[in-house]
C-alpha atoms as a PDB file:
ATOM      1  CA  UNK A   1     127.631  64.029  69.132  1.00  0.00           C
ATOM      2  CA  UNK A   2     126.709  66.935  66.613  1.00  0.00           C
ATOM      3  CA  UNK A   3     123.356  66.998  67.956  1.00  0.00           C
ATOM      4  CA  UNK A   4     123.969  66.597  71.525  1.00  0.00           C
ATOM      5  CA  UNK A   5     126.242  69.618  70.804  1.00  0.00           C
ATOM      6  CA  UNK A   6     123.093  71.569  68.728  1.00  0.00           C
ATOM      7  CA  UNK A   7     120.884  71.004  71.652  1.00  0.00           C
ATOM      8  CA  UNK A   8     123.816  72.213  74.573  1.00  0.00           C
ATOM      9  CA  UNK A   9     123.835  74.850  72.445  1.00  0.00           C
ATOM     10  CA  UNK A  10     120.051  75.656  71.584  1.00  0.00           C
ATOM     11  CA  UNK A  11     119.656  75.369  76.427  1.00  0.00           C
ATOM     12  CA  UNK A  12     122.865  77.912  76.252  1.00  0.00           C
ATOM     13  CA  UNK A  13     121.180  80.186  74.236  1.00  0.00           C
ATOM     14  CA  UNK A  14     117.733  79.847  75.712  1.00  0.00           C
ATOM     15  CA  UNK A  15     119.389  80.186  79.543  1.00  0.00           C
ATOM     16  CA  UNK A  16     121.269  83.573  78.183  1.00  0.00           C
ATOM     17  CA  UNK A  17     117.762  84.983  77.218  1.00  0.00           C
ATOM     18  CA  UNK A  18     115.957  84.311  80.128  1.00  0.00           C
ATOM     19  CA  UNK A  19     119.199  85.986  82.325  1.00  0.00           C
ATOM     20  CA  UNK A  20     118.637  88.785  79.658  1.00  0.00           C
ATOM     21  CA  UNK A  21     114.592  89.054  80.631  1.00  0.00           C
ATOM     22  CA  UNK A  22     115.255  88.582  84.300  1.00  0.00           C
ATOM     23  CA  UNK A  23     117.877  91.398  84.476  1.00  0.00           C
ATOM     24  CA  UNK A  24     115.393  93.202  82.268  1.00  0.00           C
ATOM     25  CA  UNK A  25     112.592  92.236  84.780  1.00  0.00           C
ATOM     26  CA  UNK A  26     114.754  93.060  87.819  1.00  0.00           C
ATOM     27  CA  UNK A  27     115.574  96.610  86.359  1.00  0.00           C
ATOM     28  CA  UNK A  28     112.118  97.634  85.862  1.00  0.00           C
ATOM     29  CA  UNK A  29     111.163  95.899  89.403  1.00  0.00           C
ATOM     30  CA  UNK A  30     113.623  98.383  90.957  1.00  0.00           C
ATOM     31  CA  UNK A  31     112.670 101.571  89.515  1.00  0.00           C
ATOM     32  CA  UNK A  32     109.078 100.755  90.952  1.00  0.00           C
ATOM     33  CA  UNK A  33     110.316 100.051  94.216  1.00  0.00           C
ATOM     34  CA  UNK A  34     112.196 103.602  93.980  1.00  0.00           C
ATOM     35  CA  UNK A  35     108.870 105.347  92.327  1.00  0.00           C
ATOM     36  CA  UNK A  36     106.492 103.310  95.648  1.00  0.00           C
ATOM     37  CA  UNK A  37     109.458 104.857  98.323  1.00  0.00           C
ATOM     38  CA  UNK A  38     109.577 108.187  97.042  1.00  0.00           C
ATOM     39  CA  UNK A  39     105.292 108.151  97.075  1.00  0.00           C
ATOM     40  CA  UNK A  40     105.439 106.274 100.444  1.00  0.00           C
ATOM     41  CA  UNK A  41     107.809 109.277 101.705  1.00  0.00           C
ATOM     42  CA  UNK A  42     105.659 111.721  99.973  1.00  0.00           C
ATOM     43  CA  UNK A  43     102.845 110.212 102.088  1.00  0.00           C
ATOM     44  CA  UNK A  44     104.467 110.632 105.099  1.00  0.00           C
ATOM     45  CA  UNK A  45     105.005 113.658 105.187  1.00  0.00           C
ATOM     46  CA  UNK A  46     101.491 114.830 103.950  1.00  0.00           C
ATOM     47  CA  UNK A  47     100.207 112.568 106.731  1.00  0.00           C
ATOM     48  CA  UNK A  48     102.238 114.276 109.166  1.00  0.00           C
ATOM     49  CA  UNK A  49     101.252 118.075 108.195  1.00  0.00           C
ATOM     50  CA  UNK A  50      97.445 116.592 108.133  1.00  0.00           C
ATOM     51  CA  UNK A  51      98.438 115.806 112.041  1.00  0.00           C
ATOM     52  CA  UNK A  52      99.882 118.750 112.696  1.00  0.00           C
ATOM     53  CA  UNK A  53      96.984 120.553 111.841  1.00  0.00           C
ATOM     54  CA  UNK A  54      94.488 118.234 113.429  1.00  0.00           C
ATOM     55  CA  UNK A  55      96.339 118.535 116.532  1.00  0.00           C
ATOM     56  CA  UNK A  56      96.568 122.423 116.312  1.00  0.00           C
ATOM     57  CA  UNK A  57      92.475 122.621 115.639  1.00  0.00           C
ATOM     58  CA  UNK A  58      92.438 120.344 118.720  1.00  0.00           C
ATOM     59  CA  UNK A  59      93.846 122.922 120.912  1.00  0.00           C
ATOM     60  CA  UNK A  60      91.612 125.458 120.029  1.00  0.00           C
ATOM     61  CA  UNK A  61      88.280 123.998 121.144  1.00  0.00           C
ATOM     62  CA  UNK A  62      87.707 124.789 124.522  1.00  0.00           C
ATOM     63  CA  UNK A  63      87.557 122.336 127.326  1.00  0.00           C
ATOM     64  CA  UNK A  64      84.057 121.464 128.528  1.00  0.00           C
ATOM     65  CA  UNK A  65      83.390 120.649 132.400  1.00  0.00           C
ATOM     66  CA  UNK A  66      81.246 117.362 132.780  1.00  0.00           C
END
C-alpha cells in the first residue's frame, strides 16, 4: 500500500509539472501569436500605402491608342 501510495504520488507530482510547462508553453505561445498579429497588421497597412502609390503612379502614365 505504501508504495502504491509513493508512486500515486511520484504521477501527481509529475502531472502538476507538465500542467506547470504547458501553461508555461501556452503563455509564451500567446505572446507570439500577439507579436505575428501586430507584424501581420503592420504588413497590412504597409502593403496598402505600397498600393496606394502604385495605383497613383498608374494614373499618371498616359493612355496610349493601339
Amino acid at each position: 500500500m505504501e508504495n502504491e501510495l509513493a508512486a500515486l504520488e511520484a504521477k501527481v507530482a509529475q502531472a502538476a509539472a507538465q500542467i506547470r510547462q504547458l501553461r508555461a508553453d501556452n503563455s509564451s505561445l500567446r505572446q507570439q501569436v500577439a507579436e505575428r498579429a501586430d507584424e501581420n497588421a503592420r504588413l497590412g497597412e504597409k502593403l496598402a500605402a505600397a498600393k496606394a502609390r502604385i495605383e497613383a503612379l498608374l494614373k499618371q502614365i498616359p493612355e496610349t491608342e493601339p
